[in-house]
N, C-alpha and C. Protein backbone atom coordinates (compact mmCIF):
# COMPACT_ATOMS: atom_id res chain seq x y z
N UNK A 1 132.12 53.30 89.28
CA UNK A 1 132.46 52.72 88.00
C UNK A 1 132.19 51.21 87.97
N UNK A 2 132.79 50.29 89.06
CA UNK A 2 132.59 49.11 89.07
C UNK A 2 131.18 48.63 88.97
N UNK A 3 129.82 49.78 89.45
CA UNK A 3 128.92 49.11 89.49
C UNK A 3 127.95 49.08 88.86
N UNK A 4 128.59 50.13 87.56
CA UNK A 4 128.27 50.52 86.05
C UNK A 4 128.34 49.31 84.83
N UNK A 5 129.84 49.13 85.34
CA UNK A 5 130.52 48.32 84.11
C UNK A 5 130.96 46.72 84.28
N UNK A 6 131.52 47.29 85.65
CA UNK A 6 132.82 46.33 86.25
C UNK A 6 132.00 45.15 86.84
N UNK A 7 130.71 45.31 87.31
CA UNK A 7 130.33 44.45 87.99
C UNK A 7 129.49 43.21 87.37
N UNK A 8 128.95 44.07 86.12
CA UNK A 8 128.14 42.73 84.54
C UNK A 8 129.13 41.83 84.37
N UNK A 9 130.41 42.20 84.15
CA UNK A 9 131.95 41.77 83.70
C UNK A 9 132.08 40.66 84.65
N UNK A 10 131.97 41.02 86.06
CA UNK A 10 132.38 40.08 86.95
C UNK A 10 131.10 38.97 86.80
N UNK A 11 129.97 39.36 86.87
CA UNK A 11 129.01 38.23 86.61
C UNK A 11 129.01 37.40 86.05
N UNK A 12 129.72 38.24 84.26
CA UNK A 12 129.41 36.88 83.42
C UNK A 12 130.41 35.66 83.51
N UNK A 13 131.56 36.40 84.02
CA UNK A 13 132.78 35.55 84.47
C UNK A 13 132.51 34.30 85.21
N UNK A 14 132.04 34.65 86.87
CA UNK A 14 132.12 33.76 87.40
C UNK A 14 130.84 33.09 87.21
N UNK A 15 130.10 33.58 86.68
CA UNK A 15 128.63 32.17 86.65
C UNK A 15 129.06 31.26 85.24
N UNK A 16 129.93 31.92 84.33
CA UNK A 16 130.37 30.99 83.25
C UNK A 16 131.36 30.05 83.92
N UNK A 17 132.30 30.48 84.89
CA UNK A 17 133.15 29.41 85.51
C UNK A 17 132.58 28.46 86.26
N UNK A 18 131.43 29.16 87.19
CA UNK A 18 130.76 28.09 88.08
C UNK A 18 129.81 27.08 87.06
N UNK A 19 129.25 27.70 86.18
CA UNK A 19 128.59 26.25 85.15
C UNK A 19 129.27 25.72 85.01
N UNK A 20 130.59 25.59 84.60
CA UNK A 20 131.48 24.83 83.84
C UNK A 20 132.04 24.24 85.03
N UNK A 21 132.12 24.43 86.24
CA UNK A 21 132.84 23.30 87.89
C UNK A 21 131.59 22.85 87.72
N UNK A 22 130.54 23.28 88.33
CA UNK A 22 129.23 22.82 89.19
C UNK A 22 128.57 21.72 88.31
N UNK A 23 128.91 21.89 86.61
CA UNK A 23 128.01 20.85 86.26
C UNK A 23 127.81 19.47 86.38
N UNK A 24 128.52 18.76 86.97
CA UNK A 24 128.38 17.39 86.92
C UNK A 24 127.32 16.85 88.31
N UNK A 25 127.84 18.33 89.25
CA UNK A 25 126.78 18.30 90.57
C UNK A 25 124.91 18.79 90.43
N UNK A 26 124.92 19.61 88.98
CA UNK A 26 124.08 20.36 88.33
C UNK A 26 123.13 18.83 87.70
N UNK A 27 124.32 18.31 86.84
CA UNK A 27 123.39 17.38 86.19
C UNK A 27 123.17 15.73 87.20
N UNK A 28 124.18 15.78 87.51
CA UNK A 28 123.44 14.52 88.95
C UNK A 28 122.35 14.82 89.55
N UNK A 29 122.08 16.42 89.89
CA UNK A 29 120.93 16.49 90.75
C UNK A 29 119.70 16.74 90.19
N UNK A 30 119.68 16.99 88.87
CA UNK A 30 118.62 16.83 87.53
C UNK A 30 118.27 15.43 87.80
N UNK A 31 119.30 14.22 87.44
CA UNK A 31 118.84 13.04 87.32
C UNK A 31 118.39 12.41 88.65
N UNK A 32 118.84 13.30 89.50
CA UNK A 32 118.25 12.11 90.50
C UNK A 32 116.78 13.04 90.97
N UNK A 33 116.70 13.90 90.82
CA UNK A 33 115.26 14.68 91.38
C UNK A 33 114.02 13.95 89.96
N UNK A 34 114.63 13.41 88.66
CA UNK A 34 113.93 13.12 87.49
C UNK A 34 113.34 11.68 87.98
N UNK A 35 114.71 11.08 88.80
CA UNK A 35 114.54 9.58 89.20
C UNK A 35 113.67 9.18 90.03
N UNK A 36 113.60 9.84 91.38
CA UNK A 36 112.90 9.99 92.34
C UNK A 36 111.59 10.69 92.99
N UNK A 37 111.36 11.51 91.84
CA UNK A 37 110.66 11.98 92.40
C UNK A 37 109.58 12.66 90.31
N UNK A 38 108.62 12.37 90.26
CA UNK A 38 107.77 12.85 89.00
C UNK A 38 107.48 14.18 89.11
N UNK A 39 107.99 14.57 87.71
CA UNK A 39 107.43 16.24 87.50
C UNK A 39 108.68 16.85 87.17
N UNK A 40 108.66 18.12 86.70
CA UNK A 40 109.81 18.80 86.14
C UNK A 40 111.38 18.80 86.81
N UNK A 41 112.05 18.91 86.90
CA UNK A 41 113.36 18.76 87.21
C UNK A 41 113.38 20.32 87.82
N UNK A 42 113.60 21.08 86.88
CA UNK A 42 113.32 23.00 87.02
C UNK A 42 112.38 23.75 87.49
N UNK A 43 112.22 24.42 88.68
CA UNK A 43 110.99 25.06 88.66
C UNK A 43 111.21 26.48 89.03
N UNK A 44 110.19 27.28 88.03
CA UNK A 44 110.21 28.35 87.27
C UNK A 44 109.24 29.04 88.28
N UNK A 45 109.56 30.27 88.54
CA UNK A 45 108.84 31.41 89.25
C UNK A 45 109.37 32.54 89.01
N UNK A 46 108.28 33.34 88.79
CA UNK A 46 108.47 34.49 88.84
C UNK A 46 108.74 35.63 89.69
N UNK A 47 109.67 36.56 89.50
CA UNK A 47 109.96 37.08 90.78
C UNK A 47 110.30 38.35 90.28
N UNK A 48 110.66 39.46 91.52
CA UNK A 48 110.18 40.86 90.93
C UNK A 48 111.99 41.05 91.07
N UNK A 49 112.84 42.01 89.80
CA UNK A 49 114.07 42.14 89.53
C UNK A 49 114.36 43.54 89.74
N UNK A 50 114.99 44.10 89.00
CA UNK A 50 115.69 45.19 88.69
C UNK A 50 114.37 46.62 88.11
N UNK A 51 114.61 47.05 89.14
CA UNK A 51 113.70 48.31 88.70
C UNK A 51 112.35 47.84 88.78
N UNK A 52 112.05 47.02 89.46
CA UNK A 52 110.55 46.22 89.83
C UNK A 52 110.16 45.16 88.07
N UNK A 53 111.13 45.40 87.30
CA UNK A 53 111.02 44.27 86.01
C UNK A 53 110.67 42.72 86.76
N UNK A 54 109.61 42.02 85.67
CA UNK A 54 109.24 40.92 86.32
C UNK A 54 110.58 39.91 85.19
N UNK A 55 110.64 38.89 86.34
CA UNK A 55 111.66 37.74 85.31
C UNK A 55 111.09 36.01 85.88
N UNK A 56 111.50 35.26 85.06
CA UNK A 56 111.36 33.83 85.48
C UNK A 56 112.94 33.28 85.59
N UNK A 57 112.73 33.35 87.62
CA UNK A 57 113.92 32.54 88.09
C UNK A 57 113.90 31.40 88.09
N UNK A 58 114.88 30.52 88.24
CA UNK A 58 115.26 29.19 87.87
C UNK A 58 115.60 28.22 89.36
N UNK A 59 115.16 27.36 89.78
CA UNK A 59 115.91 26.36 90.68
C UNK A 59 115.50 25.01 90.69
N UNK A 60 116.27 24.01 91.01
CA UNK A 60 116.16 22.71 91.16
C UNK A 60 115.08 22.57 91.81
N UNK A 61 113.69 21.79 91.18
CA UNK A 61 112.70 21.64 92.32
C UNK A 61 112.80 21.17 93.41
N UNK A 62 112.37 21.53 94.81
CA UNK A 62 112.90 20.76 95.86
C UNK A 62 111.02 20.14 96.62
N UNK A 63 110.39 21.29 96.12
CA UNK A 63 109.19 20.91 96.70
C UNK A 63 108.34 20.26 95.68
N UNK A 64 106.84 19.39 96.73
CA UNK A 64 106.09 18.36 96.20
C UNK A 64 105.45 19.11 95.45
N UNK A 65 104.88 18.47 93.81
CA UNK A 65 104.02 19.50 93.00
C UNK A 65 102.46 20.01 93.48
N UNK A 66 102.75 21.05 93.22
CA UNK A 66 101.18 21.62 93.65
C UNK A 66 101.85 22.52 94.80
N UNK A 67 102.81 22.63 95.87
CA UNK A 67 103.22 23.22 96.97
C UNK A 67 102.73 24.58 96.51
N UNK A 68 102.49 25.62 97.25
CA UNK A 68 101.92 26.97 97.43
C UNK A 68 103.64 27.74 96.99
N UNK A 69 103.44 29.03 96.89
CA UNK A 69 104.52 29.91 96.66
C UNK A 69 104.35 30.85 97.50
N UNK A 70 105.23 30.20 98.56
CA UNK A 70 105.38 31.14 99.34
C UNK A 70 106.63 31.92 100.57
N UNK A 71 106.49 32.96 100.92
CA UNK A 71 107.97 33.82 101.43
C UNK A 71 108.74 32.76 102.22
N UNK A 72 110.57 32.62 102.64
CA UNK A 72 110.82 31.87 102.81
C UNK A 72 110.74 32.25 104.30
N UNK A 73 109.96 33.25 105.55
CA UNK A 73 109.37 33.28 106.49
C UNK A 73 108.37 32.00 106.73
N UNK A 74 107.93 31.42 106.09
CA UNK A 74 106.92 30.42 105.54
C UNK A 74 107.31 29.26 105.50
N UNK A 75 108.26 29.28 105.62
CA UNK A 75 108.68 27.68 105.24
C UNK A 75 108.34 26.15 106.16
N UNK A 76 107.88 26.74 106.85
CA UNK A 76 107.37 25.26 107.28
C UNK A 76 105.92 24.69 106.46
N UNK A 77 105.50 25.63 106.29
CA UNK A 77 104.36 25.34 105.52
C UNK A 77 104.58 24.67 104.25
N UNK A 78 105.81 24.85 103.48
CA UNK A 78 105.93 24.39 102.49
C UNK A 78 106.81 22.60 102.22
N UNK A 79 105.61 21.81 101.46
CA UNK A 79 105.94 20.56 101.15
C UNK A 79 107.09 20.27 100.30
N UNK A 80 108.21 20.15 101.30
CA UNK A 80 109.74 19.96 100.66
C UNK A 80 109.63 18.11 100.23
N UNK A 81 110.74 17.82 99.71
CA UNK A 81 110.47 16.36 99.06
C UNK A 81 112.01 15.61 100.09
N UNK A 82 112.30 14.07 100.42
CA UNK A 82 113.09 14.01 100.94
C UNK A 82 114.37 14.66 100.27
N UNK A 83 114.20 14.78 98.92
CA UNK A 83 115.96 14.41 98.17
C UNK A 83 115.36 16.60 98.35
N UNK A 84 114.25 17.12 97.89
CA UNK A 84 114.42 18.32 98.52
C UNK A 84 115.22 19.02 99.44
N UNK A 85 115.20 18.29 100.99
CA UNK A 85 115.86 18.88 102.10
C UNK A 85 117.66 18.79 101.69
N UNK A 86 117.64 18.07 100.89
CA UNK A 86 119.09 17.84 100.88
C UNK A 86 119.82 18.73 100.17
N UNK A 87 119.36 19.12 99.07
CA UNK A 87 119.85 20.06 97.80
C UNK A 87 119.48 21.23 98.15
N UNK A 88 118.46 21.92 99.26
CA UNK A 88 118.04 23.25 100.11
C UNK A 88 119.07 23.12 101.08
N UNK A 89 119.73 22.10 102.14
CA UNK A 89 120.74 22.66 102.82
C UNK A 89 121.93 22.60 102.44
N UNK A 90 122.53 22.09 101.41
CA UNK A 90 123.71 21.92 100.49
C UNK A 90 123.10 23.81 99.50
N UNK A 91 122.45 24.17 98.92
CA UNK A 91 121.82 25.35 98.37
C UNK A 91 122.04 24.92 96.84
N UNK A 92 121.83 23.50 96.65
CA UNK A 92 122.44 23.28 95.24
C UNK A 92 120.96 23.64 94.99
N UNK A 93 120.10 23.32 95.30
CA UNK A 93 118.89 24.09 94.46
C UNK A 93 118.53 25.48 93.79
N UNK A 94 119.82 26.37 94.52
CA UNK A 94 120.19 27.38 93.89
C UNK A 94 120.89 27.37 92.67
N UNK A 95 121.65 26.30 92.30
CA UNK A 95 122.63 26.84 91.15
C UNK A 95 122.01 27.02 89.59
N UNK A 96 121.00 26.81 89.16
CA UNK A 96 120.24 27.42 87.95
C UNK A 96 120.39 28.53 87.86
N UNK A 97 120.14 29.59 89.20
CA UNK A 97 120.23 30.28 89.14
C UNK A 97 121.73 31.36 88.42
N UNK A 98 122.68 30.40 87.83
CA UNK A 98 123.60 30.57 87.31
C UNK A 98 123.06 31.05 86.02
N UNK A 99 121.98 30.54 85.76
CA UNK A 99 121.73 30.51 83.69
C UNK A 99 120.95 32.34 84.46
N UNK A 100 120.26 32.31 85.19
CA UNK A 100 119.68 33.86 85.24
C UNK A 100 120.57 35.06 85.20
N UNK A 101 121.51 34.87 86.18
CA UNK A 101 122.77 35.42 86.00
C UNK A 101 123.44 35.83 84.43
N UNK A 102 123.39 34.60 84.24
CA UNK A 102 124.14 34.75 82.32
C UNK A 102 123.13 35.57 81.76
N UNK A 103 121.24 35.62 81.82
CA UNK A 103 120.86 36.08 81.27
C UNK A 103 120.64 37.87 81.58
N UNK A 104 121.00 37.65 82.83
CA UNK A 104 121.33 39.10 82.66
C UNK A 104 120.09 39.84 83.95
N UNK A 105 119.02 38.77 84.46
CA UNK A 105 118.20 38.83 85.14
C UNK A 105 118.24 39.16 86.30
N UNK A 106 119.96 38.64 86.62
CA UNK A 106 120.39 38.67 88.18
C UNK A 106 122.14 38.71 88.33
N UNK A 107 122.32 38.96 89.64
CA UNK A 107 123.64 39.33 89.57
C UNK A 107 124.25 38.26 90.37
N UNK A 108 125.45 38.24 90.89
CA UNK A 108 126.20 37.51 92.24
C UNK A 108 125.46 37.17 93.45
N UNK A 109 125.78 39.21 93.29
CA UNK A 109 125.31 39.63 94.92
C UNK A 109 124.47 40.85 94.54
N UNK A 110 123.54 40.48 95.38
CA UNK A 110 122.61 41.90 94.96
C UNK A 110 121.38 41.27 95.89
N UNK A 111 120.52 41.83 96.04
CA UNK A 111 119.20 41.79 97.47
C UNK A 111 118.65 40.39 96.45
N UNK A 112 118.22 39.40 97.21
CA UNK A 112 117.55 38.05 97.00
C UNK A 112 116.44 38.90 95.92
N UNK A 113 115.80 38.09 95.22
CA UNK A 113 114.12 38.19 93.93
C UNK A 113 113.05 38.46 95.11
N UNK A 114 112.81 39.28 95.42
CA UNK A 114 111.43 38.94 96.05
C UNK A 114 110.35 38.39 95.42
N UNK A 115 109.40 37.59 95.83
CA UNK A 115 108.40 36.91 95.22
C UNK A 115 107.39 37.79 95.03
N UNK A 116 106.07 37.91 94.03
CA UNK A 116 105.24 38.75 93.72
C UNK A 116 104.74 39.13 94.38
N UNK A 117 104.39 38.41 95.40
CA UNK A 117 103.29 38.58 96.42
C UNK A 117 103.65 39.07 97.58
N UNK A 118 104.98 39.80 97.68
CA UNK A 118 105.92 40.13 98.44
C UNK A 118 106.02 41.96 98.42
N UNK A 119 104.35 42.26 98.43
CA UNK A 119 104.64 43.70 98.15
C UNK A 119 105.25 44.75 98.75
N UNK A 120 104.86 44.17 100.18
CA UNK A 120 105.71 45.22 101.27
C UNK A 120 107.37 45.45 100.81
N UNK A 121 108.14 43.84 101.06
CA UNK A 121 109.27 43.97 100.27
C UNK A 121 109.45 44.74 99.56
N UNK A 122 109.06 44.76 98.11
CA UNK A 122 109.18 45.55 97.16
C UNK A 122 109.00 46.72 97.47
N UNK A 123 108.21 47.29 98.39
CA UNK A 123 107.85 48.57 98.42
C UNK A 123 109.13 49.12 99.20
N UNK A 124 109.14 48.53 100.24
CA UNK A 124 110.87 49.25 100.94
C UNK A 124 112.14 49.36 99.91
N UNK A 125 111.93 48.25 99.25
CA UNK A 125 113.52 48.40 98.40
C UNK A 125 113.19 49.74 97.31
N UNK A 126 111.91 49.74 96.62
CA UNK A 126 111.62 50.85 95.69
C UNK A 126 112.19 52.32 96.80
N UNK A 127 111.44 52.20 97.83
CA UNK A 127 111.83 53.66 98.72
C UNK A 127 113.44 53.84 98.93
N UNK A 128 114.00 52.75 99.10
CA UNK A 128 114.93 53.10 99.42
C UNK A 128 116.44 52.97 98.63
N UNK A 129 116.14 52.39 97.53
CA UNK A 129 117.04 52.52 95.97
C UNK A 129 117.42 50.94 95.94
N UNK A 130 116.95 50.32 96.71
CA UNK A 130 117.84 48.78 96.57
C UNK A 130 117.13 48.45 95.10
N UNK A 131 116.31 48.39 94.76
CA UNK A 131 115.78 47.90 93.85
C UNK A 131 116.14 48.61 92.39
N UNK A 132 117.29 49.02 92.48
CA UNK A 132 117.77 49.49 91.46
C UNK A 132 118.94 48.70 90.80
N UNK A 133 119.32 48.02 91.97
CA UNK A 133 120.18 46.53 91.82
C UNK A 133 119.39 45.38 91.43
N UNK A 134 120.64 44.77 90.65
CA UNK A 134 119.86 43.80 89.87
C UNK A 134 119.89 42.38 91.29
N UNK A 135 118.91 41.84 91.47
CA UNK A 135 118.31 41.15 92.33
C UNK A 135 119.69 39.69 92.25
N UNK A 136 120.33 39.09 93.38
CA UNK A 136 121.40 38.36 93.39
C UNK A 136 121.31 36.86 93.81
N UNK A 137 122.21 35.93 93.42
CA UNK A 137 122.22 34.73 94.15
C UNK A 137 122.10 34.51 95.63
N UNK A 138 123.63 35.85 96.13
CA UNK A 138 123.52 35.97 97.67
C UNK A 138 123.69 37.49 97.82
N UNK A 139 123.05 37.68 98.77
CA UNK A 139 123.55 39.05 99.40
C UNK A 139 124.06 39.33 101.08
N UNK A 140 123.62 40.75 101.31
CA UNK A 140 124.24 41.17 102.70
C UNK A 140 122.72 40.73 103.38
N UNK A 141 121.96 40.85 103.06
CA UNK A 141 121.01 39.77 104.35
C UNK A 141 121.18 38.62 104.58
N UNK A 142 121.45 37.67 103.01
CA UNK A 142 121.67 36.07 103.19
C UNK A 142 122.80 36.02 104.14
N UNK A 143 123.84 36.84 104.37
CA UNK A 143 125.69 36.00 105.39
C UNK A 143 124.68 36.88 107.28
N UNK A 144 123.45 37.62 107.19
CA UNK A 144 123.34 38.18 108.26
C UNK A 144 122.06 36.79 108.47
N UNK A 145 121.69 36.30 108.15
CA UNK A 145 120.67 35.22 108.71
C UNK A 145 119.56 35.93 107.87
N UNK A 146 119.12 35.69 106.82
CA UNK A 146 118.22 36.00 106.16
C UNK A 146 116.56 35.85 106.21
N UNK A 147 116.90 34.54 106.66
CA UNK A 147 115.35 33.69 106.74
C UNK A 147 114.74 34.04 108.45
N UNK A 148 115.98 34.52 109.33
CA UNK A 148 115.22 34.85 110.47
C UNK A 148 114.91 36.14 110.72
N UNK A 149 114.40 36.96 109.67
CA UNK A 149 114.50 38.66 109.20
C UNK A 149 113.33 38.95 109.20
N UNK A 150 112.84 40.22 109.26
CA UNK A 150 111.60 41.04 109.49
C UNK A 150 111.83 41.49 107.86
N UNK A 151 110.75 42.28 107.51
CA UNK A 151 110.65 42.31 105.95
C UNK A 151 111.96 43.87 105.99
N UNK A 152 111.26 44.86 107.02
CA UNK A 152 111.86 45.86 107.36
C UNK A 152 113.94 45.48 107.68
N UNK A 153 113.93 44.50 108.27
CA UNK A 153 115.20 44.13 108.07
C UNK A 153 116.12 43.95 106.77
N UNK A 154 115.65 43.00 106.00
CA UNK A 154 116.05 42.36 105.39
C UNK A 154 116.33 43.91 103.74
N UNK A 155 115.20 44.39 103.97
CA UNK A 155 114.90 46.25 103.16
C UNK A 155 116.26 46.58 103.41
N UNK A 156 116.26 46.97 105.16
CA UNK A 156 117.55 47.60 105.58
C UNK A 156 118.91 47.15 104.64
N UNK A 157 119.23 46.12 105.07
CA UNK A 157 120.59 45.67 104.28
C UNK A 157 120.72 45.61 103.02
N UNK A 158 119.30 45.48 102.22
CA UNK A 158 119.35 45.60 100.59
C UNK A 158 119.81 46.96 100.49
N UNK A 159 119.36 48.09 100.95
CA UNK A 159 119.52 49.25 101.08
C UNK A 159 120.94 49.74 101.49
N UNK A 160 121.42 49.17 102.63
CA UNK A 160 123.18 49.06 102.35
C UNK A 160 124.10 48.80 101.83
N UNK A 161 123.41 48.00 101.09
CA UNK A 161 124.29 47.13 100.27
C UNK A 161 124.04 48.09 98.70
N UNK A 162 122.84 48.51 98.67
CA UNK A 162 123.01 49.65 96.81
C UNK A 162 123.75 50.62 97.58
N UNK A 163 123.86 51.07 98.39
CA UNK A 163 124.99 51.98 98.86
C UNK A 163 125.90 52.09 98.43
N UNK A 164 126.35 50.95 98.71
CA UNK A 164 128.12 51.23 98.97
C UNK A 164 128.47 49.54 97.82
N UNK A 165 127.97 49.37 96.70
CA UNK A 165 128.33 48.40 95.91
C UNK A 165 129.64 48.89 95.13
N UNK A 166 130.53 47.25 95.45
CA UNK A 166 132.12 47.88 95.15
C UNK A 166 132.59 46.75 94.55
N UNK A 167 133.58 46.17 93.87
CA UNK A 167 133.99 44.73 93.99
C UNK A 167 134.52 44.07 95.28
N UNK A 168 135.29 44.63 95.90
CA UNK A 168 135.40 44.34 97.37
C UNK A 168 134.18 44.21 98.16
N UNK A 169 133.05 44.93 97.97
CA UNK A 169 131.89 44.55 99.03
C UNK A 169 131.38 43.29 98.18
N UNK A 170 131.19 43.32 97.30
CA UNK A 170 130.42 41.82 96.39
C UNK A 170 131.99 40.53 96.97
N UNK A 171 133.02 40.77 96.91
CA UNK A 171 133.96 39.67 97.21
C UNK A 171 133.79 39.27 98.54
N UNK A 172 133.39 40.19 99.19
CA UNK A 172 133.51 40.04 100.88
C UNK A 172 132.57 38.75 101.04
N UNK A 173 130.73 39.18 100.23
CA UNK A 173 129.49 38.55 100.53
C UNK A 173 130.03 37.54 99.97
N UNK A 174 130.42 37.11 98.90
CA UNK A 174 130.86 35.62 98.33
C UNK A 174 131.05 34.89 99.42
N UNK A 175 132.47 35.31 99.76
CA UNK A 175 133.51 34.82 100.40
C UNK A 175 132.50 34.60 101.72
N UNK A 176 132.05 35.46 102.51
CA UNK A 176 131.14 35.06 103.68
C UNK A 176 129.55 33.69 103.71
N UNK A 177 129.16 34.20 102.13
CA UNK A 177 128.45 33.10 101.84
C UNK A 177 128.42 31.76 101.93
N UNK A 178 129.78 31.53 101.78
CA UNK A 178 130.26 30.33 102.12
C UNK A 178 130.59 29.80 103.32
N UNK A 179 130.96 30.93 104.20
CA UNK A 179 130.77 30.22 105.49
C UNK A 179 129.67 30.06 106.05
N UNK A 180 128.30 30.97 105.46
CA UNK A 180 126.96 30.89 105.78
C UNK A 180 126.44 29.42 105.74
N UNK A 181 126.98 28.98 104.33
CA UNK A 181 126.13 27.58 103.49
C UNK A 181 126.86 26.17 104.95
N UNK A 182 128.30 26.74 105.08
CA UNK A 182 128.78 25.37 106.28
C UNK A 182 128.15 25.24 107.45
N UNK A 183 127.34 26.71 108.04
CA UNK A 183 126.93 26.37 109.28
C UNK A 183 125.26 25.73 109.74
N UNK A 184 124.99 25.37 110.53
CA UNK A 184 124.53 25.08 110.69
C UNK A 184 122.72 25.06 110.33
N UNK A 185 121.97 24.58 109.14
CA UNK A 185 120.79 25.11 108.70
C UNK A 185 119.68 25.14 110.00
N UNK A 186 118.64 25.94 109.19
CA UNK A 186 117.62 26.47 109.57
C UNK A 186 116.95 24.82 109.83
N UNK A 187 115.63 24.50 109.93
CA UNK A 187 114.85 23.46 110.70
C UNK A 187 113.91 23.58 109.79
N UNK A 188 113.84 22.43 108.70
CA UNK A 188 112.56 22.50 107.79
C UNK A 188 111.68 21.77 108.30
């Protein structure tokens, strides 16, 4: 039932509460990425959602314009900006992703957007029902180490996670998310 009804309910809730805390951290980091650095504030990509539906996700730009789009296996390759590294290990470059949420594009918790070009991805979650969930801020790969994951991994836990989706399993990932974001980041 919850993951019919109960769980849109909980979405629109807390991403309307978190706009309404986060914004002053939302709009500082607009102005200072506007200040420091030329080119859009927002940057828009497309990424594959719910039932393989395509959508345009939202985040604070962190990388130099022109940077490639690519898996976050990849990431060294990709030209982050200084005030970038900062708002990627804080994850405030995530919080736009609040307005996707509202729109209905994405959930809490639900398997990360895979990127287009990310077919294998896509193809495991199609086999194995994850992709029937609407694609999330955080999930059960992001609190297991996400970025140090095999594609086949990362499938796996999307796939556990459409399993057994409950409000207690989405409260758990929150709640763990956060101890994810305190420890210690990855090496850009």
């Amino acid at each position: 039932m919850y993951s019919l009804n109960g769980k849109r309910a909980t979405d629109l809730i807390i991403s309307m509460v978190a706009i309404i805390i986060l914004s002053p951290i939302m709009l500082i980091t607009a102005l200072l990425i506007r200040l420091f650095d030329s080119g859009p504030v927002i940057f828009r990509q497309v990424r594959v959602g719910r039932n393989g539906e395509l959508f345009t996700l939202f985040k604070f730009r962190s990388m130099a314009i022109g940077t490639l789009s690519l898996p976050s296996e990849q990431v060294r390759k990709i030209k982050v900006t200084w005030l970038g590294r900062i708002i990627r290990r804080t994850s405030i470059d995530e919080l736009p992703q609040l307005f996707n949420i509202l729109r209905g594009d994405m959930s809490v918790v639900g398997p990360r957007p895979a990127l287009v070009q990310q077919e294998n991805l896509t193809s495991l979650r199609r086999q194995s029902g994850a992709l029937s969930c609407r694609p999330g801020l955080t999930g059960l790969a992001q609190i297991r180490s996400f970025d140090g994951m095999t594609i086949e991994q990362k499938a796996n836990f999307d796939a556990e996670y459409a399993r057994h989706v409950t409000l207690l399993s989405d409260f758990s990932i929150m709640l763990k998310t956060f101890f994810y974001l305190v420890k210690r980041p990855p090496v850009y």
